[in-house]
N, C-alpha and C. Protein backbone atom coordinates (compact mmCIF):
# COMPACT_ATOMS: atom_id res chain seq x y z
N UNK A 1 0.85 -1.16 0.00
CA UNK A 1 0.00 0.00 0.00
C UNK A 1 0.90 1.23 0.00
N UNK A 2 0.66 1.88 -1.16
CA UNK A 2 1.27 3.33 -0.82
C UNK A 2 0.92 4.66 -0.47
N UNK A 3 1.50 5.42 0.40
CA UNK A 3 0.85 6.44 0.53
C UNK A 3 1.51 7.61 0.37
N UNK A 4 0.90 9.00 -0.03
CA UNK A 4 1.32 9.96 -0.93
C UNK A 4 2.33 10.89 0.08
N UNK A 5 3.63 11.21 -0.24
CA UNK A 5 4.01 12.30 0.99
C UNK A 5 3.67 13.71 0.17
N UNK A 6 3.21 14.32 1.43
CA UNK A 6 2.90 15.71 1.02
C UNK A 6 4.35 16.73 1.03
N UNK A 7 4.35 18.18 0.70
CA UNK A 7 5.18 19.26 0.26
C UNK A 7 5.92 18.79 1.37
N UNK A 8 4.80 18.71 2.40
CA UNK A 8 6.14 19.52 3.96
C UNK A 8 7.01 18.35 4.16
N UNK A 9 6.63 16.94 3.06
CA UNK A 9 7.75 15.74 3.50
C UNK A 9 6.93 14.19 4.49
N UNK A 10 5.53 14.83 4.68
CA UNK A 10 4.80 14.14 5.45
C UNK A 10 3.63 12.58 5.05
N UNK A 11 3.86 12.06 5.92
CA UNK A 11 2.62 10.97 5.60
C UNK A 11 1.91 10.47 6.39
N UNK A 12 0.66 10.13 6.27
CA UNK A 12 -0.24 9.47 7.09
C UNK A 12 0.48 8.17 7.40
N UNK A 13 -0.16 7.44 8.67
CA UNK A 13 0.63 6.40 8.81
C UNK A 13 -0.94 5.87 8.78
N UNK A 14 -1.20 4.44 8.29
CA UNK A 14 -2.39 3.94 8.47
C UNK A 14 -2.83 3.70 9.39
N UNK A 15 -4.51 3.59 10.01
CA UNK A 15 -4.64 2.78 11.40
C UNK A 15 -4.15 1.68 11.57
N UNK A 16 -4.07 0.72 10.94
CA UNK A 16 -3.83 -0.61 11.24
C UNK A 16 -2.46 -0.61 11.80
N UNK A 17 -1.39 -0.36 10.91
CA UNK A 17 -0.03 0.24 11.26
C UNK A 17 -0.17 0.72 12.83
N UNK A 18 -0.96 2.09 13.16
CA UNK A 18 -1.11 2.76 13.99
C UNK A 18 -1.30 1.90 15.13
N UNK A 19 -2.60 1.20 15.63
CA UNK A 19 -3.03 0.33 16.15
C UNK A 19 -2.09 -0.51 16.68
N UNK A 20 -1.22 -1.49 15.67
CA UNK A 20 -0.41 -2.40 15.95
C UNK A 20 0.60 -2.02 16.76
N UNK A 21 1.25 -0.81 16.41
CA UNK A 21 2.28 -0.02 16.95
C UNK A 21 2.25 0.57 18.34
N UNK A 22 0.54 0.53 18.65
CA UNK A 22 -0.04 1.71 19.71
C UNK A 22 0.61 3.01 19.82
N UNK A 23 0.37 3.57 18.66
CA UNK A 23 0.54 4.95 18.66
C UNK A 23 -0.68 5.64 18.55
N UNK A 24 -0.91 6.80 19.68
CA UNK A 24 -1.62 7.88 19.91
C UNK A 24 -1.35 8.83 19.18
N UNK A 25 -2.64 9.99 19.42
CA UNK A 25 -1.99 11.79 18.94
C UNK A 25 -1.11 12.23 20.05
N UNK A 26 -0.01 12.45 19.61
CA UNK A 26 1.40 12.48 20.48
C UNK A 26 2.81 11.84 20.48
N UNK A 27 2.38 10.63 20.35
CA UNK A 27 3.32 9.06 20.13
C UNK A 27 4.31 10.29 19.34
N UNK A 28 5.66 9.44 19.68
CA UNK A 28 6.74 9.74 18.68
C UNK A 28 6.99 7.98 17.78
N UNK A 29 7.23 8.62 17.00
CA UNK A 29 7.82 7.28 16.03
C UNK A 29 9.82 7.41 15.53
N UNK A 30 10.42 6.50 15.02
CA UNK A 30 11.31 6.32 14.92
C UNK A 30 11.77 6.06 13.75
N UNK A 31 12.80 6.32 12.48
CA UNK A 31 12.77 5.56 11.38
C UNK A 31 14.13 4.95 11.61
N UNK A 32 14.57 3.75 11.48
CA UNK A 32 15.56 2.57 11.38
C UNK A 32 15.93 2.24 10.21
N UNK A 33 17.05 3.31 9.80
CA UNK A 33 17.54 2.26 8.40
C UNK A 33 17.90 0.99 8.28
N UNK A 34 17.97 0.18 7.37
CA UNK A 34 18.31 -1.04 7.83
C UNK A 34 19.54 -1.48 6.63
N UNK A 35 20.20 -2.08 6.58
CA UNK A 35 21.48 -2.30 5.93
C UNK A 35 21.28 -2.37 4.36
N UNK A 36 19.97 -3.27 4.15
CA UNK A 36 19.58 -3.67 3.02
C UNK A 36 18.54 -2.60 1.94
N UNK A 37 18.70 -1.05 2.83
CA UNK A 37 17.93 -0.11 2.32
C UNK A 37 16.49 -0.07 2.75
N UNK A 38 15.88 -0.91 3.45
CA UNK A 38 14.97 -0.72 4.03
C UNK A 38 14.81 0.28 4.90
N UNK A 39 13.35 0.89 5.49
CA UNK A 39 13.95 1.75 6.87
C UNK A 39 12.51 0.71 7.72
N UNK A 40 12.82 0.70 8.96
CA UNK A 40 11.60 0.39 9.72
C UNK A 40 11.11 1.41 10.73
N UNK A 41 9.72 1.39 10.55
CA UNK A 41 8.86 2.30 11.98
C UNK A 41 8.79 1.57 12.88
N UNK A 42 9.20 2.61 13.99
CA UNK A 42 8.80 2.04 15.42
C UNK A 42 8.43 2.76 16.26
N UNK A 43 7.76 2.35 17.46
CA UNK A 43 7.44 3.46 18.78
C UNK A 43 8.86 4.12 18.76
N UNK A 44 8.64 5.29 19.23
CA UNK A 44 9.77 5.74 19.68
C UNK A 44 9.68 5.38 21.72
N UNK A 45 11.35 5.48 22.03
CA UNK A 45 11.07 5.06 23.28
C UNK A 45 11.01 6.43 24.30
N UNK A 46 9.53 6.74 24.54
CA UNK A 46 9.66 8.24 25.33
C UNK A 46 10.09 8.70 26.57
N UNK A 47 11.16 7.18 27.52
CA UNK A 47 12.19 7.16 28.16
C UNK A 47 11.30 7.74 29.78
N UNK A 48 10.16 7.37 29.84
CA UNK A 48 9.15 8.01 30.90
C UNK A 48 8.46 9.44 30.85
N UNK A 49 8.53 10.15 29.67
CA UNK A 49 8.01 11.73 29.48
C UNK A 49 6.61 11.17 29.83
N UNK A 50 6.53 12.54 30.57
CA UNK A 50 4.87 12.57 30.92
C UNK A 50 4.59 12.84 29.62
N UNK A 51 3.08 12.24 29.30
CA UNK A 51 2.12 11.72 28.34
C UNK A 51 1.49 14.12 28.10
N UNK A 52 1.38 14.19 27.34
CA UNK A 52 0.78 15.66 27.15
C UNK A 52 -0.64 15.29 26.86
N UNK A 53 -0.85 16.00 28.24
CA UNK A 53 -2.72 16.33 28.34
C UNK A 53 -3.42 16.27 26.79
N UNK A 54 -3.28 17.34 26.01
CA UNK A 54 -3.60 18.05 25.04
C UNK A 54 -3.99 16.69 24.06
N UNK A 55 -2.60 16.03 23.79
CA UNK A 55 -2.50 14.73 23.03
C UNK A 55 -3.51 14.01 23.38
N UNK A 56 -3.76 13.22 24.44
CA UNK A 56 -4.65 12.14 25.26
C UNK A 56 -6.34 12.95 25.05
N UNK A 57 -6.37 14.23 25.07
CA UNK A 57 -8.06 14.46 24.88
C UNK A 57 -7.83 14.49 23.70
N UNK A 58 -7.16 14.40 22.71
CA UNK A 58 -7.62 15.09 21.10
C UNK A 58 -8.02 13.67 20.41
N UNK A 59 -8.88 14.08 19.29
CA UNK A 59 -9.12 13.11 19.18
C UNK A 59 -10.54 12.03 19.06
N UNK A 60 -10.63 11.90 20.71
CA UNK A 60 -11.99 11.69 21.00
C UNK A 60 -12.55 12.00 22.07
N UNK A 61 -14.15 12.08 22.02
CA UNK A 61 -14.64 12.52 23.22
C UNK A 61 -14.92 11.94 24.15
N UNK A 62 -15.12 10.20 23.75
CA UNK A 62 -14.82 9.38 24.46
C UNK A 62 -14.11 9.30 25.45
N UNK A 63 -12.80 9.15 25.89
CA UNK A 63 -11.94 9.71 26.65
C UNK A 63 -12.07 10.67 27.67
N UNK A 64 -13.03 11.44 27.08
CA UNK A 64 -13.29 12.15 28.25
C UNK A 64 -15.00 11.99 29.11
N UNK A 65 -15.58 11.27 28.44
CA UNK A 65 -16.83 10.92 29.12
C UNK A 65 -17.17 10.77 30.23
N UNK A 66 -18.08 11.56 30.72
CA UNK A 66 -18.40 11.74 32.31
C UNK A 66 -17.78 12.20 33.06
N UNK A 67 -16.82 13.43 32.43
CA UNK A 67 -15.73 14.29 33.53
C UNK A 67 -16.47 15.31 33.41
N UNK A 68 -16.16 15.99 34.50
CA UNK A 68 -17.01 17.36 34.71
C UNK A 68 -16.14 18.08 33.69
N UNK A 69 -16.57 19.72 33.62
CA UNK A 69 -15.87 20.57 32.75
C UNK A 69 -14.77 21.14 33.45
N UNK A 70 -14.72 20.75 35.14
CA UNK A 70 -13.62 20.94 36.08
C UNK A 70 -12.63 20.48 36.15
N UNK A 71 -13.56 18.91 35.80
CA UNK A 71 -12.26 17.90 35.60
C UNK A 71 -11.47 17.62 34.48
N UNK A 72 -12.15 18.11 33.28
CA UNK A 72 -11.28 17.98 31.73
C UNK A 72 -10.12 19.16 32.04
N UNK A 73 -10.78 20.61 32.64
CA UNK A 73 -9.80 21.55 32.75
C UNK A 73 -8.65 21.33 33.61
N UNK A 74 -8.82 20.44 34.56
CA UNK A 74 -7.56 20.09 35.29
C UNK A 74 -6.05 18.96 34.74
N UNK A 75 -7.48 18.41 33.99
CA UNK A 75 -6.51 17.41 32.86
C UNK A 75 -5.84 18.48 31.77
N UNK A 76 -6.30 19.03 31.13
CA UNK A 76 -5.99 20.02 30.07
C UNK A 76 -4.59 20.56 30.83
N UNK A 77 -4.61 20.86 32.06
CA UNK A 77 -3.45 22.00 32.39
C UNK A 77 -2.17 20.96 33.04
N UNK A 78 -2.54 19.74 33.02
CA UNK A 78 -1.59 18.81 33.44
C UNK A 78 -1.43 18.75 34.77
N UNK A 79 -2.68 19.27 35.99
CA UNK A 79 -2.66 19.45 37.05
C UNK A 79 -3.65 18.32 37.83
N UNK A 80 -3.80 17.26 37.28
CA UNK A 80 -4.76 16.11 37.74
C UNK A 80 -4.25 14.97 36.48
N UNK A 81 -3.43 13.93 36.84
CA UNK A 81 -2.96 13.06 36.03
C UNK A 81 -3.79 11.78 36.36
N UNK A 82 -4.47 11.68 37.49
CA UNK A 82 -5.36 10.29 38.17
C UNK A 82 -6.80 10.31 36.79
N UNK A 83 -6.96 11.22 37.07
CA UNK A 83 -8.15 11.39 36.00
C UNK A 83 -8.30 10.79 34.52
């Protein structure tokens, strides 16, 4: 399957890809050349960085279902991580 890179150099990565990989809006990825000219994707390893609020609500609303508008805002500012 191919997919088109745009001007800025960019490409969608597919869900399935995505999925398998468990990459979120946020995830870093990795490219691995490989000897034989290949390159491979991978998680990148984010070495324990806190996860960014912003990333974790975008997306869906799901995720945030049944939080007050107190409690999304506390998530939003990175000041309630239990949530």
């Amino acid at each position: 399957m191919g997919m088109p890179v745009t001007v800025k150099g960019q490409v969608t990565i597919p869900k399935p890809i995505r999925d398998r990989l468990g990459l979120a809006p946020g995830s870093r990825v990795e490219f691995v050349p490989q000897p034989d000219g290949r390159v491979v994707l991978q998680k990148a390893d984010e070495g324990g960085a806190k996860p960014d609020p912003f990333a974790q609500a975008m997306g869906s609303a799901t995720a945030l279902k049944g939080m007050t508008t107190d409690e999304i805002m506390l998530l939003l500012r990175g000041e309630r991580e239990d949530l």
